[in-house]
Protein backbone atom coordinates (compact mmCIF):
# COMPACT_ATOMS: atom_id res chain seq x y z
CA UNK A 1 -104.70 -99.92 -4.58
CA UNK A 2 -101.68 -99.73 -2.13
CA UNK A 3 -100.85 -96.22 -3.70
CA UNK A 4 -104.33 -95.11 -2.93
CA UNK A 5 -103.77 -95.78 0.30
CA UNK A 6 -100.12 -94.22 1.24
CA UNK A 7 -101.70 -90.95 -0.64
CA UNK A 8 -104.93 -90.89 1.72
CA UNK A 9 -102.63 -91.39 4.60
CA UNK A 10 -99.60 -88.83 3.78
CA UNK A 11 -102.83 -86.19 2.89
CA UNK A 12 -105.71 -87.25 5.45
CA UNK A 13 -106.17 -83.42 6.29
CA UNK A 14 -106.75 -82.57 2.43
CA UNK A 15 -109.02 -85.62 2.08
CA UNK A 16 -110.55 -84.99 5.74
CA UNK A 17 -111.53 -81.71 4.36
CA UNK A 18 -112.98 -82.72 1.33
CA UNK A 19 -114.62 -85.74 3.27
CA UNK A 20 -116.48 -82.98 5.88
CA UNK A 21 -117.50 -80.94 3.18
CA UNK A 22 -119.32 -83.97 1.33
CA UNK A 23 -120.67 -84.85 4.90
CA UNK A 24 -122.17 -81.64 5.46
CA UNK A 25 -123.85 -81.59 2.15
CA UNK A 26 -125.03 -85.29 2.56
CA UNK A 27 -125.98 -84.89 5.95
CA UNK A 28 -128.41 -81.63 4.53
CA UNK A 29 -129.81 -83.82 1.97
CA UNK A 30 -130.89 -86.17 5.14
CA UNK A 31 -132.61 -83.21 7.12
CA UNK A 32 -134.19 -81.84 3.73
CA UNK A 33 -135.99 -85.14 2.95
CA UNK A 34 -136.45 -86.15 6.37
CA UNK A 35 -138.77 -83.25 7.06
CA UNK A 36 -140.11 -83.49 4.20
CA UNK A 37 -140.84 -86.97 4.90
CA UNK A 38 -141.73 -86.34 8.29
CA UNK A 39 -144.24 -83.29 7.15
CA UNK A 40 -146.00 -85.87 4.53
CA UNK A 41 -146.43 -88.51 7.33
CA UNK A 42 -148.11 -86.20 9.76
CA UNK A 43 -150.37 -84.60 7.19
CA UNK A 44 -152.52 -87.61 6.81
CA UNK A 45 -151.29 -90.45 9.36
CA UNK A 46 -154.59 -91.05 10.24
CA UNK A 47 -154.96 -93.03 6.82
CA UNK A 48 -151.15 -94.28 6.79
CA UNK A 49 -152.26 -96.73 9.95
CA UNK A 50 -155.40 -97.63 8.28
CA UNK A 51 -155.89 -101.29 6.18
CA UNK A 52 -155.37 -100.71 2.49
CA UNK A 53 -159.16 -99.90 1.49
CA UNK A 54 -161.00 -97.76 -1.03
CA UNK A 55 -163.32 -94.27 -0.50
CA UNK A 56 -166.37 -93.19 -2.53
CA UNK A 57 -166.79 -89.31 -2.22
CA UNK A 58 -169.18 -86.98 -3.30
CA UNK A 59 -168.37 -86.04 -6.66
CA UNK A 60 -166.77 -82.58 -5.64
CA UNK A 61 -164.78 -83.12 -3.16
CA UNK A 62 -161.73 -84.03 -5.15
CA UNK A 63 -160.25 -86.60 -2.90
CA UNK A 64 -161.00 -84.59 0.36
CA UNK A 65 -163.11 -85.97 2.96
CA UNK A 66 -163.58 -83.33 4.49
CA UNK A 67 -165.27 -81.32 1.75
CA UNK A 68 -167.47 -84.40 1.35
CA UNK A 69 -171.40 -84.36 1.98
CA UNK A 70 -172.95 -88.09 1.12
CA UNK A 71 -176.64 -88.68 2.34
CA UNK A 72 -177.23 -92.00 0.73
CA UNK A 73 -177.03 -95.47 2.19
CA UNK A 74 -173.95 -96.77 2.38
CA UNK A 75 -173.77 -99.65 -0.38
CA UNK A 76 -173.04 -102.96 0.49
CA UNK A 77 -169.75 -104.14 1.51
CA UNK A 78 -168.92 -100.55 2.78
CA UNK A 79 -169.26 -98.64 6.01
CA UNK A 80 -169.76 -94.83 6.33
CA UNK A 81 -167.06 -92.63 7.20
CA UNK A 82 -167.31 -89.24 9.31
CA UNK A 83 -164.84 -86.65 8.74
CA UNK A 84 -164.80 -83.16 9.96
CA UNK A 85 -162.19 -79.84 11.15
CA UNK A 86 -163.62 -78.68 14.35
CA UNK A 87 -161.83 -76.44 17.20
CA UNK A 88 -161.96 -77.62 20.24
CA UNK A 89 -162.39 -75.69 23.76
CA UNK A 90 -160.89 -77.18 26.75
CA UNK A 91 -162.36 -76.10 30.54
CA UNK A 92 -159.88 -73.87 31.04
CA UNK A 93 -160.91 -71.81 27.54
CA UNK A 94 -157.66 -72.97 25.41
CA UNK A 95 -158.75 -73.90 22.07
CA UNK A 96 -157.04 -75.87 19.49
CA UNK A 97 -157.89 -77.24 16.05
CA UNK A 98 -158.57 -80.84 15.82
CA UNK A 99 -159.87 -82.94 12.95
CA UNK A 100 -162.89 -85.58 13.98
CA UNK A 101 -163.15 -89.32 12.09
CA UNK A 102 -165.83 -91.50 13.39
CA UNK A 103 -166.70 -94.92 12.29
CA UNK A 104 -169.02 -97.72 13.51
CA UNK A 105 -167.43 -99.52 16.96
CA UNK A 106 -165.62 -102.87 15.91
CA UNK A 107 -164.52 -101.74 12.61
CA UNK A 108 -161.64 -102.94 11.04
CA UNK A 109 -160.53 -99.42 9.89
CA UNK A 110 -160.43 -97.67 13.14
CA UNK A 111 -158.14 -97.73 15.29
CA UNK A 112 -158.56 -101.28 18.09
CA UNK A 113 -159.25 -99.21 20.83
CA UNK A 114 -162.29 -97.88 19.37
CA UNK A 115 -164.02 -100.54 19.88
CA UNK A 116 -164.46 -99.84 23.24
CA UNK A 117 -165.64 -96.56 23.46
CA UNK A 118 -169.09 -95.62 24.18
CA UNK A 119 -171.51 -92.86 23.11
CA UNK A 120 -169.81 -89.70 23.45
CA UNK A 121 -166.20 -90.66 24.25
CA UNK A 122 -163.64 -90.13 22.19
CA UNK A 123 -159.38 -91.28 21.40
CA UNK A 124 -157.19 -88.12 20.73
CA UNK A 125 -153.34 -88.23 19.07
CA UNK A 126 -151.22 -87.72 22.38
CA UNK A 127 -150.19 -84.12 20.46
CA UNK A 128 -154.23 -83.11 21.41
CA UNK A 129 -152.96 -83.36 24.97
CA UNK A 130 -149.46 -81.32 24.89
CA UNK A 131 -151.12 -78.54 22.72
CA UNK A 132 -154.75 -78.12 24.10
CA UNK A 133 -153.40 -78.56 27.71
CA UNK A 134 -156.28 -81.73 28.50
CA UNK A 135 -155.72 -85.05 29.48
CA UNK A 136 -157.38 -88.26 29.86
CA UNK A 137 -160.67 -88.02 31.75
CA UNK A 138 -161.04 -84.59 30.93
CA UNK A 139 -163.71 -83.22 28.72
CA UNK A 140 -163.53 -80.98 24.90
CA UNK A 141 -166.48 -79.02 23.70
CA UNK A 142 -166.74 -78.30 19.86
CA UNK A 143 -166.60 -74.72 20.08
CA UNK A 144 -169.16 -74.22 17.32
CA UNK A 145 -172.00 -76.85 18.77
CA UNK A 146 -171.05 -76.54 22.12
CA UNK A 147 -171.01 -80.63 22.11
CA UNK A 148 -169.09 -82.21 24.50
CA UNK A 149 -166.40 -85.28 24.38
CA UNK A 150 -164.65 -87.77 27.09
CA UNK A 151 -161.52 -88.41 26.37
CA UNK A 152 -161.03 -92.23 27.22
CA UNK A 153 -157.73 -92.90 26.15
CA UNK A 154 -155.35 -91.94 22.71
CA UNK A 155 -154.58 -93.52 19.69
CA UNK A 156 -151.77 -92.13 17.05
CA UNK A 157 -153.46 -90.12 14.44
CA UNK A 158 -152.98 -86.78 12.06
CA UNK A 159 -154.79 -84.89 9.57
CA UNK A 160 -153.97 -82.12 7.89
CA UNK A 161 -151.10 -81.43 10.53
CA UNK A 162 -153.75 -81.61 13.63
CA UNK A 163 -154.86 -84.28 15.98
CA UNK A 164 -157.43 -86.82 15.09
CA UNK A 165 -160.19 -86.98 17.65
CA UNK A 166 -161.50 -90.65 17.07
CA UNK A 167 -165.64 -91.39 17.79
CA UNK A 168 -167.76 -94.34 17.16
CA UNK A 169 -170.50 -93.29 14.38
CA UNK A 170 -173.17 -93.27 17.20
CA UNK A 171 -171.53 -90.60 18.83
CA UNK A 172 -170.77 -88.65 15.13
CA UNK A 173 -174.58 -88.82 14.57
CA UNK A 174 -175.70 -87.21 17.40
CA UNK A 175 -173.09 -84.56 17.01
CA UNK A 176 -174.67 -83.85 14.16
CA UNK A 177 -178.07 -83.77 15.41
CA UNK A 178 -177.34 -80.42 16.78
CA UNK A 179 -177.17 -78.97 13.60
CA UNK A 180 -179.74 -80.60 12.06
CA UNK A 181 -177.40 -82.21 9.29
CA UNK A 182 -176.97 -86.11 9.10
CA UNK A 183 -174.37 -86.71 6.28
CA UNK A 184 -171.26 -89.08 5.61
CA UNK A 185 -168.10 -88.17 4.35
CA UNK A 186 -167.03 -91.18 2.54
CA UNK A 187 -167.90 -94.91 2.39
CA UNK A 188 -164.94 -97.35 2.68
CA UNK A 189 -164.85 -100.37 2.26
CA UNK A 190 -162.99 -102.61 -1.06
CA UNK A 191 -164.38 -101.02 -3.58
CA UNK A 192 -164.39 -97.09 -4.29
CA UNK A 193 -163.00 -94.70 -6.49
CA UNK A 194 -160.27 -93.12 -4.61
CA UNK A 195 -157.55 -95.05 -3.54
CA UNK A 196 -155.74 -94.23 0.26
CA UNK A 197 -152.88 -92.72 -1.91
CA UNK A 198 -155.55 -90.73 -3.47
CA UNK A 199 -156.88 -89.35 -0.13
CA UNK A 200 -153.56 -88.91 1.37
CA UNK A 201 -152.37 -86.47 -1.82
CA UNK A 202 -155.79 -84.85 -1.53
CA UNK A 203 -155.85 -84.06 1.90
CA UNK A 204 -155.25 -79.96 2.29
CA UNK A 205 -151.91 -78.41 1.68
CA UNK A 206 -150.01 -82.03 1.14
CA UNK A 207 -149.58 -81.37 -2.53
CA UNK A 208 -147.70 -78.14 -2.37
CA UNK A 209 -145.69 -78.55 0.87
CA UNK A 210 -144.62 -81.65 -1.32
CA UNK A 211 -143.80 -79.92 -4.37
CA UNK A 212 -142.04 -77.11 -2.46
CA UNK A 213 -140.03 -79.49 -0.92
CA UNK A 214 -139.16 -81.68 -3.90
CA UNK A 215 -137.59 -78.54 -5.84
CA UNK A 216 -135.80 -77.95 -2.77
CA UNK A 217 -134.09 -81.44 -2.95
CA UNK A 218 -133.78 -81.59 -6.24
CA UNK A 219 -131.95 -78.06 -6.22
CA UNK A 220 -129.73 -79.22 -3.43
CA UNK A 221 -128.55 -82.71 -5.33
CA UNK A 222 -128.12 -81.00 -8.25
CA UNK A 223 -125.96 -78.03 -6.91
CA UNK A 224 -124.12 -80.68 -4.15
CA UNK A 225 -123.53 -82.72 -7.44
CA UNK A 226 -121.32 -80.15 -9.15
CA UNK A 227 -119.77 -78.56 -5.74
CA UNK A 228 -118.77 -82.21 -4.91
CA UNK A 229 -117.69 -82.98 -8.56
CA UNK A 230 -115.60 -79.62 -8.47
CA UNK A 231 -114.02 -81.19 -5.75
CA UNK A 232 -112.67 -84.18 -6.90
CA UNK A 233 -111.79 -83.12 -10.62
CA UNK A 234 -109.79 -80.17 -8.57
CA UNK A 235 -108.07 -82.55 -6.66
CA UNK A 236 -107.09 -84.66 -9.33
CA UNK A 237 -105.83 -81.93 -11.74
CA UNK A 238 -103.61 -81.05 -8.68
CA UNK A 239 -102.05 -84.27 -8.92
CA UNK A 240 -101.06 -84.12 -12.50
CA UNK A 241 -97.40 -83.30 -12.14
CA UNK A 242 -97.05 -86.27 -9.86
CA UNK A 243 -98.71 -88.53 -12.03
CA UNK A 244 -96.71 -87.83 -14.87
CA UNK A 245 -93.60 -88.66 -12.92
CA UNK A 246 -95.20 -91.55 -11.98
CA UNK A 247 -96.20 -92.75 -15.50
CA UNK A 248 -92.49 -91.42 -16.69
CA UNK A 249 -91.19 -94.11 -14.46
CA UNK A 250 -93.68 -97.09 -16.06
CA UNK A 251 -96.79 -96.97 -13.40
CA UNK A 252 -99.47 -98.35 -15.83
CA UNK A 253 -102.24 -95.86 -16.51
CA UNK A 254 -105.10 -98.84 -14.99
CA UNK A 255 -102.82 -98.62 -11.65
CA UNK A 256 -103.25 -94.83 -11.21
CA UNK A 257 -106.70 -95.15 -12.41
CA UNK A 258 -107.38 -97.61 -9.63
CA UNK A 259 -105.83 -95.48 -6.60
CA UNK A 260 -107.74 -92.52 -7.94
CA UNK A 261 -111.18 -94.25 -7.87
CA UNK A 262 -110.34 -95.67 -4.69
CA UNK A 263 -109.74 -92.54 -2.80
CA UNK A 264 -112.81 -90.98 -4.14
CA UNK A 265 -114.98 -94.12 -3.28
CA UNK A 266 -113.28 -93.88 -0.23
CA UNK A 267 -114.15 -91.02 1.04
CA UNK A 268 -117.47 -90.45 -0.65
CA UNK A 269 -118.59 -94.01 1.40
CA UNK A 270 -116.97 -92.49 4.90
CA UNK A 271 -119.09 -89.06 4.21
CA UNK A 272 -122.04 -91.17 3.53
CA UNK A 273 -121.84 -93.37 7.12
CA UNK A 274 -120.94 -89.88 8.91
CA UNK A 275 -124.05 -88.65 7.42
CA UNK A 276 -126.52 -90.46 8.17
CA UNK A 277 -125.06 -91.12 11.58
CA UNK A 278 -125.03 -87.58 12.45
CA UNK A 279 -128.84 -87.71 11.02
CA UNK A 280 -129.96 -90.10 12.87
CA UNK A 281 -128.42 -88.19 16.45
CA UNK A 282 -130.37 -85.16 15.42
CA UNK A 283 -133.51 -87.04 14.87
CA UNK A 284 -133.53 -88.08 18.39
CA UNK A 285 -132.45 -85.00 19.66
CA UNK A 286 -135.33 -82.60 17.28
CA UNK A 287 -138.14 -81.56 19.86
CA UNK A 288 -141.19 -83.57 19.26
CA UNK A 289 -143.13 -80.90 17.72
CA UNK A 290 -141.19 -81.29 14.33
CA UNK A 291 -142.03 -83.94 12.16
CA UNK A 292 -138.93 -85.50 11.05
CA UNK A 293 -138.62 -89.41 9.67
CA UNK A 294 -135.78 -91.19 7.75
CA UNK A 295 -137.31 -92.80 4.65
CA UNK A 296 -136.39 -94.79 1.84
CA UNK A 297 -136.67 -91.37 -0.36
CA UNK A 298 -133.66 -89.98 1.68
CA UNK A 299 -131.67 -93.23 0.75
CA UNK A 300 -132.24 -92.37 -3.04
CA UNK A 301 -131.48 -88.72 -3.10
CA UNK A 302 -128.51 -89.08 -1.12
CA UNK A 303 -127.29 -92.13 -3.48
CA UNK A 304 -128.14 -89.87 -6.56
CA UNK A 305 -125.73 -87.27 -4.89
CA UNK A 306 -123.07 -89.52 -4.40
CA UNK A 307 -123.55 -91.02 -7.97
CA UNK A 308 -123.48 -87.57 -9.78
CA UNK A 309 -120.37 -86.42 -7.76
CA UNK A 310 -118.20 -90.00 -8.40
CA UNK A 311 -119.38 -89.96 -12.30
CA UNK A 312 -117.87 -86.15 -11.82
CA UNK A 313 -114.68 -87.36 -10.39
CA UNK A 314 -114.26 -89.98 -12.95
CA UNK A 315 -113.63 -87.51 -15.82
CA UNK A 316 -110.17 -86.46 -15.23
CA UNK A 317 -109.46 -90.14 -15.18
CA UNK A 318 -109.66 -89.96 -19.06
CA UNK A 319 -106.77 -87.49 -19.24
CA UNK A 320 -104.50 -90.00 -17.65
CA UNK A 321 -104.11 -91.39 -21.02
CA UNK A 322 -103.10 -88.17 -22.55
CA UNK A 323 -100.95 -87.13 -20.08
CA UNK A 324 -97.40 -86.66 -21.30
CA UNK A 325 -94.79 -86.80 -18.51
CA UNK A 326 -92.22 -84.15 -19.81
CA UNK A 327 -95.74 -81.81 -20.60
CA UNK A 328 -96.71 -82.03 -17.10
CA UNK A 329 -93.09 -82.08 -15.12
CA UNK A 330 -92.38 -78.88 -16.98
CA UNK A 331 -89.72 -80.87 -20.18
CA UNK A 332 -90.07 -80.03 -23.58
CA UNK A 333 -91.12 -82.67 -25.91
CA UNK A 334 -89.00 -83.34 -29.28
């Protein structure tokens, strides 16, 4: 170990190279799956903050609540479930896209502060109010309908990468009154067919920003992998003259073995602290208008990374017990 050391000491600006490139690569891995993290989040947060519960759709709608048309009674033990893409007008004429959920007042799937709102008030995801230019008080019309909405207050909420407008299911009906259509989107409740991980993956555009995204990570492990790998074995083979002298004077073959795997564990750890420090400066610093989160599923890709490029840098290791000193010091063997 104590020769792993003096080496990483007498060559810190080899190593600190080698250490920043690993960094950088790591620290790409973070911002890959962090947006893609934070992209999957704020396509269908309005279900991540829900209780676990189940939806029963029209037959269809293939998961999507939104293409979703149920006239029947709601069975028993459920509650219906409104659901609807809408653009919304402000006073002042700017229009944004907005996606409405209403359920019945007190209900244990909406949000707590819809409980108190009355006919024809609504909660909005605070992103409503920076893009549509309204605040509380103020009042939305649905462009199509002309209907018009309170805001009372907000409540987080996404779908489909736009604001949730939230309404009680008083309010939904009589929106729908002035179309003459008086449908449900879902019923929830503990029993249904689709699942919220069902719902989530259904809702539009989640499964192919997700698959996009996972052959980008994948592609960037896999190439990091054998950049990083290239690295180490490089380094190693570099060191080859000085290991044979060191084995010519009776180092053991475990104790070179040792300082080798120490370096690289070394300075494949540092890289991965660096990393996701630097990650987590730029997530606070990202304008709030790009989804980013640190999940689990960064942990893993960044740990598979690391794992391919050490299992990499172990395979020189296996020529330490080849290595002949007066082959590698330039002698000539009898």
């Amino acid at each position: 170990m104590r020769l792993g050391w003096l080496e990483l000491r007498r060559s810190k600006k080899r190593f600190m190279m080698i250490g920043g490139v690993t960094t950088l690569i790591l620290l790409l891995v973070w911002m890959i799956s962090g947006l893609a993290d934070g992209l999957a989040y704020d396509n269908g947060s309005v279900y991540r903050l829900m209780p676990d519960a189940r939806f029963t759709l029209e037959a269809d709608a293939k998961g999507d609540v939104t293409r979703s048309f149920l006239t029947d009674d709601a069975p028993a033990g459920t509650e219906k479930l409104g659901a609807q893409m809408v653009t919304l007008e402000t006073r002042d004429g700017t229009k944004t896209d907005a996606a409405v959920f209403a359920l019945a007042g007190g209900s244990r799937y909406a949000p707590k502060e819809a409980a108190r709102l009355r006919k024809g008030e609504v909660l909005v995801d605070t992103s409503l109010l920076a893009e549509g230019g309204a605040k509380v008080g103020d009042a939305v019309t649905d462009f199509r309908t002309k209907q018009e909405f309170r805001i009372t207050g907000t409540t987080p909420g996404r779908y489909s990468h736009a604001p949730v407008l939230w309404m009680t299911w008083e309010t939904w009906q009589d929106w729908q009154e002035t179309i003459g259509v008086s449908y449900a989107s879902a019923f929830i409740g503990e029993s249904g067919k689709y699942s919220l991980r069902d719902v989530i993956e259904s809702v539009p555009g989640y499964s192919a920003e997700q698959s996009s995204f996972q052959m980008m990570r994948l592609f960037l492990v896999l190439i990091g992998a054998l950049l990083l790998s290239a690295f180490f074995y490089l380094t190693t083979m570099e060191k080859l003259p000085q290991l044979g002298i060191l084995k010519a004077i009776g180092l053991q073959n475990r104790r070179m073995g040792e300082a080798l795997l120490l370096q690289v564990v070394f300075v494949a750890a540092a890289a991965a602290v660096c990393s996701f420090a630097l990650a987590l400066v730029l997530k606070n610093i990202l304008p709030a208008d790009i989804p980013f989160r640190l999940e689990a599923g960064g942990f893993l890709y960044a740990g598979i990374l690391l794992a391919s490029a050490l299992i990499g840098a172990l395979f020189p290791l296996r020529l330490l017990g080849r290595v002949e000193p007066a082959d590698v010091i330039g002698g000539v063997r009898g």
